[in-house]
Protein backbone atom coordinates (compact mmCIF):
# COMPACT_ATOMS: atom_id res chain seq x y z
CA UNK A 1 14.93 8.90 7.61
CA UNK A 2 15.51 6.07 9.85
CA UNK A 3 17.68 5.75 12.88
CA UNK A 4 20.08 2.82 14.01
CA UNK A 5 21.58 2.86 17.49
CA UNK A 6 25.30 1.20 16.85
CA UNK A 7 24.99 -2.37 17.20
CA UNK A 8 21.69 -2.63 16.24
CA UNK A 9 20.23 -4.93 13.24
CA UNK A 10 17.55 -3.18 11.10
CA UNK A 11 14.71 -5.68 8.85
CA UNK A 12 14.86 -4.65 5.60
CA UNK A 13 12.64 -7.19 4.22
CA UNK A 14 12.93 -10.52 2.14
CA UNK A 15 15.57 -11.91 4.99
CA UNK A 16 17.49 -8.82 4.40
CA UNK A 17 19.34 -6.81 7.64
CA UNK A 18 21.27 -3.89 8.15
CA UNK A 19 23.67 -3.62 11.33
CA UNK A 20 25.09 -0.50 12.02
CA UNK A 21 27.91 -2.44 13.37
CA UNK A 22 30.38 0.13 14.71
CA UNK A 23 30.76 4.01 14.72
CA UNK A 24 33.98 5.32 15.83
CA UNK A 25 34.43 7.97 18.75
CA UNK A 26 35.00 10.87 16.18
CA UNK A 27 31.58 10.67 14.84
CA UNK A 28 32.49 10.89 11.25
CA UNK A 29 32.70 7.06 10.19
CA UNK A 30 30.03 3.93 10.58
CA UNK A 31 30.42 0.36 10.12
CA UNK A 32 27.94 -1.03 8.09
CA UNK A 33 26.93 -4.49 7.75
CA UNK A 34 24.03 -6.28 5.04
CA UNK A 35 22.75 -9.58 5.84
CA UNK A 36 20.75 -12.42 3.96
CA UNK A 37 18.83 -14.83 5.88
CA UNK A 38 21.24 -14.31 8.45
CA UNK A 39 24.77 -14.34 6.68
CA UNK A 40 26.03 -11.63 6.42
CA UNK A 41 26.86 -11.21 2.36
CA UNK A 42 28.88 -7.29 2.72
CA UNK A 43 30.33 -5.16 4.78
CA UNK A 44 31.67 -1.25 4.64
CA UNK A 45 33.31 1.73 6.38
CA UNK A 46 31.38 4.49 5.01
CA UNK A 47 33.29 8.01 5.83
CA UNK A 48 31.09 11.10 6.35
CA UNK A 49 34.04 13.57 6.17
CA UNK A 50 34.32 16.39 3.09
CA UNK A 51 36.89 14.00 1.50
CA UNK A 52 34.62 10.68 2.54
CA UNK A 53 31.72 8.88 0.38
CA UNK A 54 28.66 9.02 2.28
CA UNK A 55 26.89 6.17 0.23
CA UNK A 56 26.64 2.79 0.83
CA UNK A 57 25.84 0.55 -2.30
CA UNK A 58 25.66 -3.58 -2.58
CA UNK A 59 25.84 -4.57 -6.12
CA UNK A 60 25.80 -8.40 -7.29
CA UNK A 61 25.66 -10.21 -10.69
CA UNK A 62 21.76 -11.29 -11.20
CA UNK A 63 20.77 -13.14 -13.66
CA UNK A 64 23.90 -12.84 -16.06
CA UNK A 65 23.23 -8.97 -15.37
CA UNK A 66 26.97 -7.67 -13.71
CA UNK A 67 26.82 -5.26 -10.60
CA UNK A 68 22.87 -4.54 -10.06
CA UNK A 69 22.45 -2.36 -7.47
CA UNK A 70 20.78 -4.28 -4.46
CA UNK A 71 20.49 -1.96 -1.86
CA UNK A 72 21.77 1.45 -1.32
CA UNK A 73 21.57 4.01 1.23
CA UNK A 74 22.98 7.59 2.43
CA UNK A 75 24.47 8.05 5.17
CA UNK A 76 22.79 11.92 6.63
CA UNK A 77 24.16 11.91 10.06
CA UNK A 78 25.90 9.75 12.60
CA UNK A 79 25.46 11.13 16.63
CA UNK A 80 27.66 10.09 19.15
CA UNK A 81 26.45 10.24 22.98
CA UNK A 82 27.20 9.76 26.44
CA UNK A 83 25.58 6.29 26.45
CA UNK A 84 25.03 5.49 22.79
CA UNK A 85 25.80 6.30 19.63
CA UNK A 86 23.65 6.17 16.43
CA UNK A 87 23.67 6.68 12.96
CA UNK A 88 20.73 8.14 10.49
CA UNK A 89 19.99 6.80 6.93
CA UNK A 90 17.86 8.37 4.64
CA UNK A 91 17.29 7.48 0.78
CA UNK A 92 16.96 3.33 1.06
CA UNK A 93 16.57 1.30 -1.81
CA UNK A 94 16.52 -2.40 -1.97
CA UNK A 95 15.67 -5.28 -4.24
CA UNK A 96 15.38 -8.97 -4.16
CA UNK A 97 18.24 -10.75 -5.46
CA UNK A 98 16.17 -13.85 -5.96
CA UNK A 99 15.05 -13.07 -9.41
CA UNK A 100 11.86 -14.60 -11.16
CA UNK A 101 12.51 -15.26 -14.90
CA UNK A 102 9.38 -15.24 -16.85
CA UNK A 103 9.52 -16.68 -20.53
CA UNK A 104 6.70 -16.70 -22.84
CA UNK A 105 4.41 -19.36 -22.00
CA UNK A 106 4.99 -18.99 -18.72
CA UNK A 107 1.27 -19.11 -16.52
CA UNK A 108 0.60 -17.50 -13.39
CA UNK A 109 -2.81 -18.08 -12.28
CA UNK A 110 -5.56 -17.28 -14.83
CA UNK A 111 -3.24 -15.19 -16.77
CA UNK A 112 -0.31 -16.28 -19.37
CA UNK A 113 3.26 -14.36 -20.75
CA UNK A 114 2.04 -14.04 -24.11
CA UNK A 115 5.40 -11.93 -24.50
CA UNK A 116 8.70 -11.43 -22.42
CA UNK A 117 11.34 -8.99 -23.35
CA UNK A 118 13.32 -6.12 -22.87
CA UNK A 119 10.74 -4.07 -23.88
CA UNK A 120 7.86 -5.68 -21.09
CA UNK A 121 5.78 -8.39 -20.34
CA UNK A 122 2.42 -9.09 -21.95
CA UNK A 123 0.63 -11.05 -19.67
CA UNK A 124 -3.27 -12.33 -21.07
CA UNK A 125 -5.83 -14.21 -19.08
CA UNK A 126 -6.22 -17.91 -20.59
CA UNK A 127 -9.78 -18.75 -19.27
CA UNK A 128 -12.63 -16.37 -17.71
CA UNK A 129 -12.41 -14.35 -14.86
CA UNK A 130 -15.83 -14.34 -12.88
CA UNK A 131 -17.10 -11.45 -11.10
CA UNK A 132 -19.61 -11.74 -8.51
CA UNK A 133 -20.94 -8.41 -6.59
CA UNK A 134 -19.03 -8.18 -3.39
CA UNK A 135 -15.98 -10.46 -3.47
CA UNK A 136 -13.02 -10.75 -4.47
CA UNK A 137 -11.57 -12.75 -7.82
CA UNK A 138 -8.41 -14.60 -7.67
CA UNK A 139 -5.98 -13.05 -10.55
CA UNK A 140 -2.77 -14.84 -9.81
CA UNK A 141 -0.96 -15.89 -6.54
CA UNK A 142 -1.63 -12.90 -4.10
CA UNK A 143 -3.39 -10.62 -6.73
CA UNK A 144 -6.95 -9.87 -6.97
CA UNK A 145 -9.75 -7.44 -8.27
CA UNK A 146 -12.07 -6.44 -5.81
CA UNK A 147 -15.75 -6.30 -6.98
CA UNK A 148 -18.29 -3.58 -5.41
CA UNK A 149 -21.74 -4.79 -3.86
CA UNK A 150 -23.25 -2.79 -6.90
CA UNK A 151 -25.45 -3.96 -9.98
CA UNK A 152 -23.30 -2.01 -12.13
CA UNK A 153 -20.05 -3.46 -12.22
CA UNK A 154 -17.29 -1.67 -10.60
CA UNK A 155 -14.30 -3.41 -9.29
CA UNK A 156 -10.21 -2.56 -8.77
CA UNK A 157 -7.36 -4.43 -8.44
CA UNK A 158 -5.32 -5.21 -5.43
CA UNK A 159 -2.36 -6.98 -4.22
CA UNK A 160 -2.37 -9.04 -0.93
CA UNK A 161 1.06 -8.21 1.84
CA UNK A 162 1.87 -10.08 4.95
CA UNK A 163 4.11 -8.21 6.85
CA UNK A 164 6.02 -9.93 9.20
CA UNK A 165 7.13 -9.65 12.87
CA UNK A 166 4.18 -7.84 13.68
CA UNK A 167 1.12 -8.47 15.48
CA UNK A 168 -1.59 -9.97 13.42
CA UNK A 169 -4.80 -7.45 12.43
CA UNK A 170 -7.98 -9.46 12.47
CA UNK A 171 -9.21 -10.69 9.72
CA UNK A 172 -10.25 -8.24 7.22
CA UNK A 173 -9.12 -5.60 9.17
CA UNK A 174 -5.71 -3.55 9.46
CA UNK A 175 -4.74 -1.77 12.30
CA UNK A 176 -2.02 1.46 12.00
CA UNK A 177 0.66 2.20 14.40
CA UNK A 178 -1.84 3.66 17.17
CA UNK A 179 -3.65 0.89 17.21
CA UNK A 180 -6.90 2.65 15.12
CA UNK A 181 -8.38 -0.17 12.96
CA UNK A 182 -10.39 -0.42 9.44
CA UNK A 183 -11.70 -2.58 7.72
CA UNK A 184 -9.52 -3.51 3.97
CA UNK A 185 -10.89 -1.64 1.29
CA UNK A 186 -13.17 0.57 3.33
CA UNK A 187 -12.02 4.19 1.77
CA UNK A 188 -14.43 6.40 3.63
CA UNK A 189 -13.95 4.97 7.30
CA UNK A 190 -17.73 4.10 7.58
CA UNK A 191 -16.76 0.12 8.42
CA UNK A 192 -18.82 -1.33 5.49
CA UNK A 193 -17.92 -2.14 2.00
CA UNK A 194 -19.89 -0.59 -0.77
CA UNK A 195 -19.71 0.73 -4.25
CA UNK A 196 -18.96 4.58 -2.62
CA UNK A 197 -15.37 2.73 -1.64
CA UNK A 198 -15.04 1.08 -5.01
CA UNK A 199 -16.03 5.02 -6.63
CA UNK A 200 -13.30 6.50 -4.36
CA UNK A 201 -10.78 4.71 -5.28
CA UNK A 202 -11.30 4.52 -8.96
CA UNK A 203 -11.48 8.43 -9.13
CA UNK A 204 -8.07 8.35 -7.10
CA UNK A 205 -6.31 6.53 -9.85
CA UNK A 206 -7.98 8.84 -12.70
CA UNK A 207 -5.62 11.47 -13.48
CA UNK A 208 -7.69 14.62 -13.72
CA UNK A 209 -10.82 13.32 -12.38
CA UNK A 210 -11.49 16.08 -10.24
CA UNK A 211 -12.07 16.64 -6.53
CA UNK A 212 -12.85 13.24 -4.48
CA UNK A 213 -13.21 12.80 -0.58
CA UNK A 214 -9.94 12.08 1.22
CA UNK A 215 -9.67 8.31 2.69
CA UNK A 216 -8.11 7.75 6.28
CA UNK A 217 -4.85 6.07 4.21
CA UNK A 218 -2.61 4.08 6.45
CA UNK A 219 0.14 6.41 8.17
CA UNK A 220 3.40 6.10 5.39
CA UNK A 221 7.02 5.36 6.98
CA UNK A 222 9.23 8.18 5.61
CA UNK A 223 13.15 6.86 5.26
């Protein structure tokens, strides 16, 4: 669930804002406002009464696709106060209208479309990938495999996020919301990075692999 006081302009992501723009003295309707990059590209009065629509969709045409849902939300509660008002979503969903077309041929690092369709991509490395006990190898752009500091090979993928607006962790390191830091990729907490955190989080993805410790995950956002 999240929580917008009325004028105020929410980061959704990819240049994307939402503005609760207005909410009218009754409490029952909100003005809402989506932004790209700081146009705004839609605006609507969504009505919370029995007879109203409490959902908020933003279609467009994407790559000669008609009306793809971009972002939608629902509209749970709108409070009016004394001194403010504010308006709760819950239910968010967004994608990025700039669309990537990939074609068959198509290389993205070490690895090449071999096929693009409706039905998926196949996507094949074109040249070796090297792993070397305790790094990390390059698969394409911001996508790697991590490789544990163990003679027998054990190693995961990952994807690399910077997330704006927000103070940087140092490096190697994230830091949650109370300021508590560990290290990337360190699943039991112990601040080093060995094949135990490699184990962990290979039996995490194995459906039916039994009982494993619990990692200290970073604390999720609920919407």
């Amino acid at each position: 669930k999240k929580t917008l006081l009325e004028g105020e302009a929410w980061s959704l992501g990819n240049g994307f804002t939402l503005t609760a723009s207005q909410i009218d003295p009754e409490g029952v309707r909100v003005w809402l406002t989506l932004s790209k990059d700081g146009k705004n590209i839609d605006d609507k009065m969504i009505d919370t009464s029995a007879a109203g629509d409490r959902r908020y969709m933003y279609t467009a045409d994407l790559c000669g696709v008609e009306d793809v849902v971009v972002y939608s939300c629902y509209v749970d509660t709108i409070i009016v106060g004394t001194d403010s008002n504010l308006v709760q979503l819950r239910h968010v969903f967004l994608i990025d209208n700039d669309i990537l077309e990939i074609h068959t041929g198509d290389k993205y690092g070490v690895m090449e479309a071999t096929a693009a369709g409706v039905s998926g991509i196949t996507l094949k490395n074109d040249r070796s990938i090297n792993l070397s006990k305790n790094r990390d190898a390059r698969i394409m752009q911001d996508m790697f495999f991590r490789v544990a500091d163990n003679n027998t090979v054990r190693f995961y993928p990952y994807a690399e996020r910077h997330i704006i607006d927000e103070e940087p962790d140092i490096d190697g390191y994230r830091t949650d919301s109370e300021g508590e830091g560990q290290r990337w990729g360190d699943m039991n907490g112990d601040s080093r990075l060995t094949s135990v955190d490699a184990v962990m989080l290979l039996k995490a993805m194995t459906c039916g692999a039994g009982p494993t410790p619990t990692p200290r995950p970073p604390k999720p956002i609920y919407l």
